[in-house]
Protein backbone atom coordinates (compact mmCIF):
# COMPACT_ATOMS: atom_id res chain seq x y z
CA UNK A 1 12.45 45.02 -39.70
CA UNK A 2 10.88 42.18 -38.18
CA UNK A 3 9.48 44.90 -35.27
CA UNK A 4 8.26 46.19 -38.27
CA UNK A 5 6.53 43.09 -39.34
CA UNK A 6 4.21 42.54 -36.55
CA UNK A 7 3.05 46.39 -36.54
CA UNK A 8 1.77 45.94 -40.08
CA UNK A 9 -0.06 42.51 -39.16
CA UNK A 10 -1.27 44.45 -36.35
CA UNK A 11 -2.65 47.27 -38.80
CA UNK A 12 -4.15 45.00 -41.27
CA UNK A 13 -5.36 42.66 -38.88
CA UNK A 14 -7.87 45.81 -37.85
CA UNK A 15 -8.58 46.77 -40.87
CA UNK A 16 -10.40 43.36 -41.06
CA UNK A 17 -12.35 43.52 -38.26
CA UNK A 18 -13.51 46.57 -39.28
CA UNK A 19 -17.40 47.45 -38.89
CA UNK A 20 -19.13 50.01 -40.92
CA UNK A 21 -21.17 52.67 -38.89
CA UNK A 22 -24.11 55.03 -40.06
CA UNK A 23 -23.19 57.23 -43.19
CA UNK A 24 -22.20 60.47 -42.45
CA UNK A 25 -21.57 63.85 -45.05
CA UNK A 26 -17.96 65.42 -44.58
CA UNK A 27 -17.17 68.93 -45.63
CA UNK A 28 -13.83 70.02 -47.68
CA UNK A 29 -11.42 71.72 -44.65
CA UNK A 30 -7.85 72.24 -43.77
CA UNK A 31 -6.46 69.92 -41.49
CA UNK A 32 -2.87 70.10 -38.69
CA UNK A 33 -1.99 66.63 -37.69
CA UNK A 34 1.83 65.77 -35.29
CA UNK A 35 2.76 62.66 -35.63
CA UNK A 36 5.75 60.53 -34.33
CA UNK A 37 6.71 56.95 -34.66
CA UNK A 38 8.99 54.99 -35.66
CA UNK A 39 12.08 54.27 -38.87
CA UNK A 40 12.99 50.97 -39.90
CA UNK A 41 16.25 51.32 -41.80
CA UNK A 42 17.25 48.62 -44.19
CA UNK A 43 20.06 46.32 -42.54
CA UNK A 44 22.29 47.13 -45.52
CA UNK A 45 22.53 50.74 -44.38
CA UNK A 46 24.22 50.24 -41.27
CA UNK A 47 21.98 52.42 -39.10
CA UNK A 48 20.04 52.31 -36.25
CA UNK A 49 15.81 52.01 -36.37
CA UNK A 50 15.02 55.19 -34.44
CA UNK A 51 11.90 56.86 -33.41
CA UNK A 52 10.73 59.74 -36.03
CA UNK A 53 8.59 62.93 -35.60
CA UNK A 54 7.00 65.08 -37.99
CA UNK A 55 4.47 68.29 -38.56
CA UNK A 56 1.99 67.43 -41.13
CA UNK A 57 -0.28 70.35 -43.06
CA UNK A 58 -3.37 68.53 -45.08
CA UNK A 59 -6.50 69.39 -46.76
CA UNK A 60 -9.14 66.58 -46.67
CA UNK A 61 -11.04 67.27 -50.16
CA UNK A 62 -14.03 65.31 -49.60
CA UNK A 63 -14.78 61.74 -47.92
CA UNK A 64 -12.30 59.93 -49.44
CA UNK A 65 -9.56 61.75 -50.52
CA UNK A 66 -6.60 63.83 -48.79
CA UNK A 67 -3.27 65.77 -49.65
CA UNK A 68 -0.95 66.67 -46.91
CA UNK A 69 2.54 67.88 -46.37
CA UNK A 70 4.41 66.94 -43.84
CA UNK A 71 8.14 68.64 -42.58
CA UNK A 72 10.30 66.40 -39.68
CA UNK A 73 13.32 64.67 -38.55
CA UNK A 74 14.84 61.88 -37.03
CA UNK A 75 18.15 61.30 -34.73
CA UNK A 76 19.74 57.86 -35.12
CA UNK A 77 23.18 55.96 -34.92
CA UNK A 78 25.53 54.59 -36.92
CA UNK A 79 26.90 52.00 -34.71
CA UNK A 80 29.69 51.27 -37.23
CA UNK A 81 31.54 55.06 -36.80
CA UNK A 82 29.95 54.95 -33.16
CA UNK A 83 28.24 58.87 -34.17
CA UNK A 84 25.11 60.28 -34.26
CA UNK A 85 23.04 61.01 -37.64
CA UNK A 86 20.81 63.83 -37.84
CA UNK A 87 18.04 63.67 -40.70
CA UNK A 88 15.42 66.01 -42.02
CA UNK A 89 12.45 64.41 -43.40
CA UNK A 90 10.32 65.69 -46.16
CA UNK A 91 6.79 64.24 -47.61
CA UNK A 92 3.95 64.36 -49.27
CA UNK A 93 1.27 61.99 -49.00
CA UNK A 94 -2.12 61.11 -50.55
CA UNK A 95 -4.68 59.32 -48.64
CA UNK A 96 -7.45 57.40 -50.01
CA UNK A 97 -10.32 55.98 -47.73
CA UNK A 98 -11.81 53.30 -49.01
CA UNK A 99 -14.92 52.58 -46.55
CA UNK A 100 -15.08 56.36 -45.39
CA UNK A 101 -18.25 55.76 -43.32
CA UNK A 102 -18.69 55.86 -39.60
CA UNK A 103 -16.02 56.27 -36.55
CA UNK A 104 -13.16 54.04 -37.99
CA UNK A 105 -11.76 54.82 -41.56
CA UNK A 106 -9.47 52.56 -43.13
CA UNK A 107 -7.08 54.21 -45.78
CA UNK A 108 -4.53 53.84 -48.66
CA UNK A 109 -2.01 56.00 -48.61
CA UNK A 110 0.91 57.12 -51.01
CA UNK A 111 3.96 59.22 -50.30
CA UNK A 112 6.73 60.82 -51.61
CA UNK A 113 9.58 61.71 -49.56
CA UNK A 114 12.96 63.28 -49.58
CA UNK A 115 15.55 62.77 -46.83
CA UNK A 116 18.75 65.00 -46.05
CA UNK A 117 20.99 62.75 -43.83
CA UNK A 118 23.48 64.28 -41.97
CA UNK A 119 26.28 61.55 -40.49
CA UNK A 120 28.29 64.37 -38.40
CA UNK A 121 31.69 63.26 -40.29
CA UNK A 122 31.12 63.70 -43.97
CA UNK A 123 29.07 65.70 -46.27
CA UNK A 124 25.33 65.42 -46.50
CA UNK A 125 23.54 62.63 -48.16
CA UNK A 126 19.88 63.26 -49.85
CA UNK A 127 17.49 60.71 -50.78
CA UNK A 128 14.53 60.60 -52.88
CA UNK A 129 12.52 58.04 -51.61
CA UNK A 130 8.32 56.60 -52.85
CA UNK A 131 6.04 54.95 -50.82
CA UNK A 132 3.15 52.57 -50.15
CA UNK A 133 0.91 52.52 -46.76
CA UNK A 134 -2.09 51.49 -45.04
CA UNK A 135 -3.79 52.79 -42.02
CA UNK A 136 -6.92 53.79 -40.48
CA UNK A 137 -8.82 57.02 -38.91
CA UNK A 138 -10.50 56.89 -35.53
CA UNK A 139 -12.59 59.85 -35.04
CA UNK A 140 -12.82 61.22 -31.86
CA UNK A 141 -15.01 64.35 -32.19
CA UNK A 142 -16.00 66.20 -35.45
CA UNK A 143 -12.71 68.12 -35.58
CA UNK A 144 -10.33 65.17 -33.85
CA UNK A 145 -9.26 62.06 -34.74
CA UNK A 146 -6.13 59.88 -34.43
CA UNK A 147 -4.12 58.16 -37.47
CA UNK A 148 -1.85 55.15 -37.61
CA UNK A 149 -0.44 53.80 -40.58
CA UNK A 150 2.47 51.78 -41.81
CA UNK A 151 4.70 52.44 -45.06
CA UNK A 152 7.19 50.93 -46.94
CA UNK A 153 9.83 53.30 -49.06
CA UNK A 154 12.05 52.50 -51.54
CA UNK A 155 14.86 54.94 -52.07
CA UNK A 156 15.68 55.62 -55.71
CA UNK A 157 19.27 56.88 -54.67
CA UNK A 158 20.22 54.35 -52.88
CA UNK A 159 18.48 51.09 -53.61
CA UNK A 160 17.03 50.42 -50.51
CA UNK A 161 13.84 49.72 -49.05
CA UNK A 162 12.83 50.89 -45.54
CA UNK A 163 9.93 51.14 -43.34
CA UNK A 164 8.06 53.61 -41.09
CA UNK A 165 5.37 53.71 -38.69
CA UNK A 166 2.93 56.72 -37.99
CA UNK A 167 1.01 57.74 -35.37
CA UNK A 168 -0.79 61.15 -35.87
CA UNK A 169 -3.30 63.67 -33.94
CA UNK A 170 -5.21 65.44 -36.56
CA UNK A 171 -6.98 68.39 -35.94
CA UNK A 172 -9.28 70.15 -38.54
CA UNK A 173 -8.86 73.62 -38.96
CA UNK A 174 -12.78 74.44 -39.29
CA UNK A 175 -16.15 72.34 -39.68
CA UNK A 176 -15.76 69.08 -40.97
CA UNK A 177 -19.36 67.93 -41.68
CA UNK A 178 -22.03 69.42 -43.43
CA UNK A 179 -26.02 68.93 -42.51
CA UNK A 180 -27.24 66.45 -45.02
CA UNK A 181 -30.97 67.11 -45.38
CA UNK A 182 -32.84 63.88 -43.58
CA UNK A 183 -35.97 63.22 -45.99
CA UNK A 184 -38.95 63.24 -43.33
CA UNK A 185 -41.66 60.52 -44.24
CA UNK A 186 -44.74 62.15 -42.89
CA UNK A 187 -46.40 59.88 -40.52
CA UNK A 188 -49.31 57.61 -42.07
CA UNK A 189 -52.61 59.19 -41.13
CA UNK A 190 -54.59 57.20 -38.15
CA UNK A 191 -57.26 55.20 -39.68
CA UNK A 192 -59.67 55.12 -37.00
CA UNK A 193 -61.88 52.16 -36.83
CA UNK A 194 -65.70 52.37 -36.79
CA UNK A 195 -66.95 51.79 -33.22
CA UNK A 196 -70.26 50.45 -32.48
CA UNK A 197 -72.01 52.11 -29.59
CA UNK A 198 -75.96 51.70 -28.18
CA UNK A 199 -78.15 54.01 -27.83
CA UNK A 200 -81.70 54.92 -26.23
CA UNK A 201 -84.13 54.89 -29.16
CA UNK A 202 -87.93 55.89 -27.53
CA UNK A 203 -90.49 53.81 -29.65
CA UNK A 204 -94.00 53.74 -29.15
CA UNK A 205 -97.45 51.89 -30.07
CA UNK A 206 -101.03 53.54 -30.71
CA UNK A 207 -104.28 51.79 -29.59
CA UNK A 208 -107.39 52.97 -30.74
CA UNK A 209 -111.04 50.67 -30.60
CA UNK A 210 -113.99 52.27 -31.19
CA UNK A 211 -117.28 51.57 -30.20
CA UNK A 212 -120.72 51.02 -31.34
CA UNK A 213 -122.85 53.74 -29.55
CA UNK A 214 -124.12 52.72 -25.94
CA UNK A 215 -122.14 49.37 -26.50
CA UNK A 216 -118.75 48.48 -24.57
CA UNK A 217 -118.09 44.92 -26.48
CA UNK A 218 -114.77 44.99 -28.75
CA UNK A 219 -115.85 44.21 -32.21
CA UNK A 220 -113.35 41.85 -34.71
CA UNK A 221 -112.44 44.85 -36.74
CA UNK A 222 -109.88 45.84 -34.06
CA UNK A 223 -108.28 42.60 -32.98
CA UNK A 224 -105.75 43.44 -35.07
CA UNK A 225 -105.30 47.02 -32.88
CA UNK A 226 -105.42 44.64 -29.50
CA UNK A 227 -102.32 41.96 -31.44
CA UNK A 228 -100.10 44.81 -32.25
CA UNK A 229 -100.59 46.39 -28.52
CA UNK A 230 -99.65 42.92 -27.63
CA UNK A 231 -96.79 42.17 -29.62
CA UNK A 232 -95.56 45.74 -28.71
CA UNK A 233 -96.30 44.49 -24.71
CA UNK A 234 -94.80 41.27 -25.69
CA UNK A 235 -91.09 43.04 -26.52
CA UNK A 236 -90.93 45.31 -23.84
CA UNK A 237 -92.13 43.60 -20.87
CA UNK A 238 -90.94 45.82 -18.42
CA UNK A 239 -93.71 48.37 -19.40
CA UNK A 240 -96.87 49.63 -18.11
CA UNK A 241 -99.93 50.82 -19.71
CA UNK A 242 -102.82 52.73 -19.03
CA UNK A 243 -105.75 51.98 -20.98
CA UNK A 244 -108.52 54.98 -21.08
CA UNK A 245 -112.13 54.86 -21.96
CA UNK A 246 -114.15 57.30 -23.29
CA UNK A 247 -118.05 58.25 -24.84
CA UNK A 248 -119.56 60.80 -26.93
CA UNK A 249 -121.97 63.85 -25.02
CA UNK A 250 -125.28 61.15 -25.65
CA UNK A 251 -126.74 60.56 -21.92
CA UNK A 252 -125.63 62.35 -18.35
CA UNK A 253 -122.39 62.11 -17.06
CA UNK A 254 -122.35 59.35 -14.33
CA UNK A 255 -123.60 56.93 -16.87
CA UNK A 256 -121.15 58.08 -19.65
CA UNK A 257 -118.41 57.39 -16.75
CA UNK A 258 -119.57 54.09 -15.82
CA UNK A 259 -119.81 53.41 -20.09
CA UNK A 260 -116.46 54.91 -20.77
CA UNK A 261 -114.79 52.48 -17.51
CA UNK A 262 -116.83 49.39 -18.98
CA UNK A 263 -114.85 49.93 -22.70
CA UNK A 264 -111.92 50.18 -20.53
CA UNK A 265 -112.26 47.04 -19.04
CA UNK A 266 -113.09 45.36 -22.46
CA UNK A 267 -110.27 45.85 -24.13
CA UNK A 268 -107.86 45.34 -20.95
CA UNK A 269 -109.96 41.89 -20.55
CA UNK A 270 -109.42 40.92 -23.84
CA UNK A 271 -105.41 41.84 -23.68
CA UNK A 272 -105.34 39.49 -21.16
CA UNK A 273 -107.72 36.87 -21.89
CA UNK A 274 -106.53 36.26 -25.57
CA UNK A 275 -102.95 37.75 -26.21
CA UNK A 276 -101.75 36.62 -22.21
CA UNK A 277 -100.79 39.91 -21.36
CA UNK A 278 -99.81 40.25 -17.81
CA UNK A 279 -102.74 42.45 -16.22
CA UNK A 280 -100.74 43.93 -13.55
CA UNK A 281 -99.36 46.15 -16.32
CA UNK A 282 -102.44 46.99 -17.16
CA UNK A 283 -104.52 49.74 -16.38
CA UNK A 284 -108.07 50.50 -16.94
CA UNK A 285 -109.71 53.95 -16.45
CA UNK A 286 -112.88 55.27 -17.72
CA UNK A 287 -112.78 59.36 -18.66
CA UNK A 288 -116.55 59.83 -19.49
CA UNK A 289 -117.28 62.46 -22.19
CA UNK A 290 -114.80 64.56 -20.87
CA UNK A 291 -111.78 64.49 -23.29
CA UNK A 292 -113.92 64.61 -26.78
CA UNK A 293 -111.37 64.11 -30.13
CA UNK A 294 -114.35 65.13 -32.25
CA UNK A 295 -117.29 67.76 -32.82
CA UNK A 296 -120.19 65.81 -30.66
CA UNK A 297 -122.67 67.45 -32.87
CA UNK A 298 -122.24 65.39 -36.00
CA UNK A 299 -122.61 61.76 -36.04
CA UNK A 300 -119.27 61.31 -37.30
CA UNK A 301 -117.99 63.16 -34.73
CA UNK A 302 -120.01 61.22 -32.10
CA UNK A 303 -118.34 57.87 -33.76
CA UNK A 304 -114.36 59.07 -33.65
CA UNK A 305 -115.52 60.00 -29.72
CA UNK A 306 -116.57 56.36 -28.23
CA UNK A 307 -113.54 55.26 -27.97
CA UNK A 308 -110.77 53.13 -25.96
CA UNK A 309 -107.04 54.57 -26.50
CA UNK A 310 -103.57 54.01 -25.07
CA UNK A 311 -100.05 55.17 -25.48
CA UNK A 312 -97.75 52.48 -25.31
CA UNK A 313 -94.37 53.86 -24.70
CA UNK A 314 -90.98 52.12 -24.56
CA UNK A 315 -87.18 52.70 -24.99
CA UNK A 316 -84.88 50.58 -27.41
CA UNK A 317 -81.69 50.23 -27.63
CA UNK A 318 -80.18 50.32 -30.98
CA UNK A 319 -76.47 50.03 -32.39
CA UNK A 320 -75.15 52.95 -33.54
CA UNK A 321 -71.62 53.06 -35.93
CA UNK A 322 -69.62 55.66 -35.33
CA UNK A 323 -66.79 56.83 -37.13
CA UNK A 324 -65.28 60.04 -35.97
C-alpha cells in the first residue's frame, strides 16, 4: 500500500500543475480503451499486490461525462497456502472531467466492481466492491489518448479496502470533435488618410493701355494696369514678357510702325522705371496697324485699336487634397 501511496501523490501532484489549453467542442462517440496496472490488496487479506489487466467498452456522452464497462483479471499469490489465485474482475465506471479543455483532462471517476476470486483449493469467493478515483486524459490525436488513474475500493463483503492503479489506451470508435462555427469579425474597413499633393495650376495676367490718338505717353488712368502686370511679374520672376504695340489705320504704315514700337517702349519704360521690373524680361515690339481688335471706321473703334497689350503667363503650384 505504501507503493500505492506515492502513485497517487504522483497523480495528484499533476493534476496541479495542470495548464488549461484552447477550448475545444467534443462529439458523443463510442470509445475501446486496454488497460493494465496494478492491485493493492489490503494486508489483512493475505495476498499478494499483483499486476491487473482489463478490456474496457465506454461511451463518452459529451465533454465531461463518460460510462464504460470494463471485463478483466488478475493472477496473484497467497503466500500463506504457497498457491496461485486466479480472479475475474468486473466494473463499471463513471468519469467526470472537471477542466475538460485542451490536451490534458483531469477526471473524477466512480466505479463499481465485482470480483470472483478463485484460490485453487476451495470454492470461489465473490466480492462486491465501490470505488473512488482520480486521473487524467492526455490526448494524443482526435481519436487517441492515454488514461491513468488511481482508485480506492472498499469491499462490502469483506470489509476491506484496497487499491488499484490504471493505465489505459483509449481509442474512439468514430469522430470525436465536432466543427464549432468560429464567428469571423470582418476586418475594419481602411480609412485612408487625405493626402496632399501639388499641382501645376497655369495663371495668367492681362495688360491693356490705350492711347490718345498719335500720342505714345501712358496716361494715369492705367497705372493701375502697369501695378497689377507688376505685382503679377513680381510673383513669378522666372517669367518673360512680350509687350506689343499697336495703332489704328490713321497715317501710312512705316509711321504707324514706328508709333505702335514707341507705345511699346512706354509702357516697358515705365515697368521698369517705376514698379523695378527687371527689363531683361521684358520685351518691346511695335505691330503697326496690322492686328486691329476693332472696326477702324468708327471712332470708337479707332480708340479700342491704339493700344499696348501683353499676356502674362505663369504656372502655380497649388495643394491639392486627395482622398481616394
Amino acid at each position: 500500500m505504501k507503493k500505492m501511496n506515492l502513485i497517487t501523490t504522483g497523480i495528484v501532484l499533476s493534476l496541479a500543475t495542470y495548464t488549461v489549453a484552447a477550448e475545444e467542442q467534443v462529439k458523443p462517440h463510442a470509445y475501446v480503451a486496454p488497460s493494465v496496472g496494478k492491485y493493492f490488496f489490503n494486508d489483512d487479506r493475505g495476498l499478494e499486490d499483483d499486476s491487473i489487466y482489463s478490456l474496457d467498452f465506454g461511451y463518452q456522452f459529451n465533454e465531461r461525462t463518460a460510462l464504460q464497462l470494463g471485463v478483466g483479471g488478475l493472477k496473484t499469490e497467497d503466500p500463506g497456502l504457497d498457491n496461485e489465485v486466479d480472479a475475474q474482475w468486473y466494473h463499471l465506471d463513471g468519469l467526470y472531467f472537471f477542466n475538460p479543455k485542451g490536451k490534458w483532462k483531469p477526471y473524477l471517476l466512480a466505479s463499481a466492481a465485482h470480483m470472483r476470486i478463485d484460490p485453487n483449493t476451495s470454492g470461489v469467493d465473490e466480492e462486491t466492491l465501490l470505488g473512488v478515483g482520480v486521473g487524467i486524459e492526455r490526448e494524443l490525436t482526435d481519436r487517441l489518448a492515454l488514461r491513468t488513474d488511481v482508485r480506492g475500493y472498499h469491499s462490502l463483503d469483506e470489509d476491506d479496502n484496497d487499491a488499484a492503479w490504471m493505465f489505459s489506451l483509449k481509442y474512439a470508435l468514430g469522430d470525436t470533435k465536432t466543427s464549432k462555427p468560429r464567428k469571423v469579425t470582418p476586418a475594419p474597413t481602411p480609412v485612408e488618410e487625405p493626402q496632399t499633393i501639388y499641382v501645376d495650376k497655369p495663371v495668367s495676367v492681362r495688360l491693356n493701355v490705350e492711347f490718345d490718338f498719335d500720342k505714345s505717353e501712358v496716361k494715369p488712368e492705367y497705372y493701375g494696369e502697369l501695378e497689377k502686370a507688376a505685382q503679377f511679374l513680381r510673383k513669378y520672376s522666372n517669367v518673360h514678357v512680350t509687350i506689343e504695340g499697336h495703332t489704328d489705320s490713321v497715317g501710312n504704315d512705316t509711321y504707324n510702325l514706328m508709333l505702335s514700337q514707341s507705345r511699346a517702349d512706354a509702357v516697358r519704360e515705365a515697368l521698369i522705371e517705376q514698379y523695378q521690373v527687371d527689363g531683361n524680361r521684358l520685351t518691346a515690339i511695335g505691330k503697326g496697324e496690322a492686328e486691329p481688335i476693332a472696326d477702324n471706321g468708327t471712332p470708337l473703334g479707332r480708340k479700342q485699336n491704339r493700344r499696348v497689350v501683353a499676356t502674362i503667363e505663369a504656372v502655380d503650384r497649388v495643394e491639392k487634397v486627395v482622398t481616394e
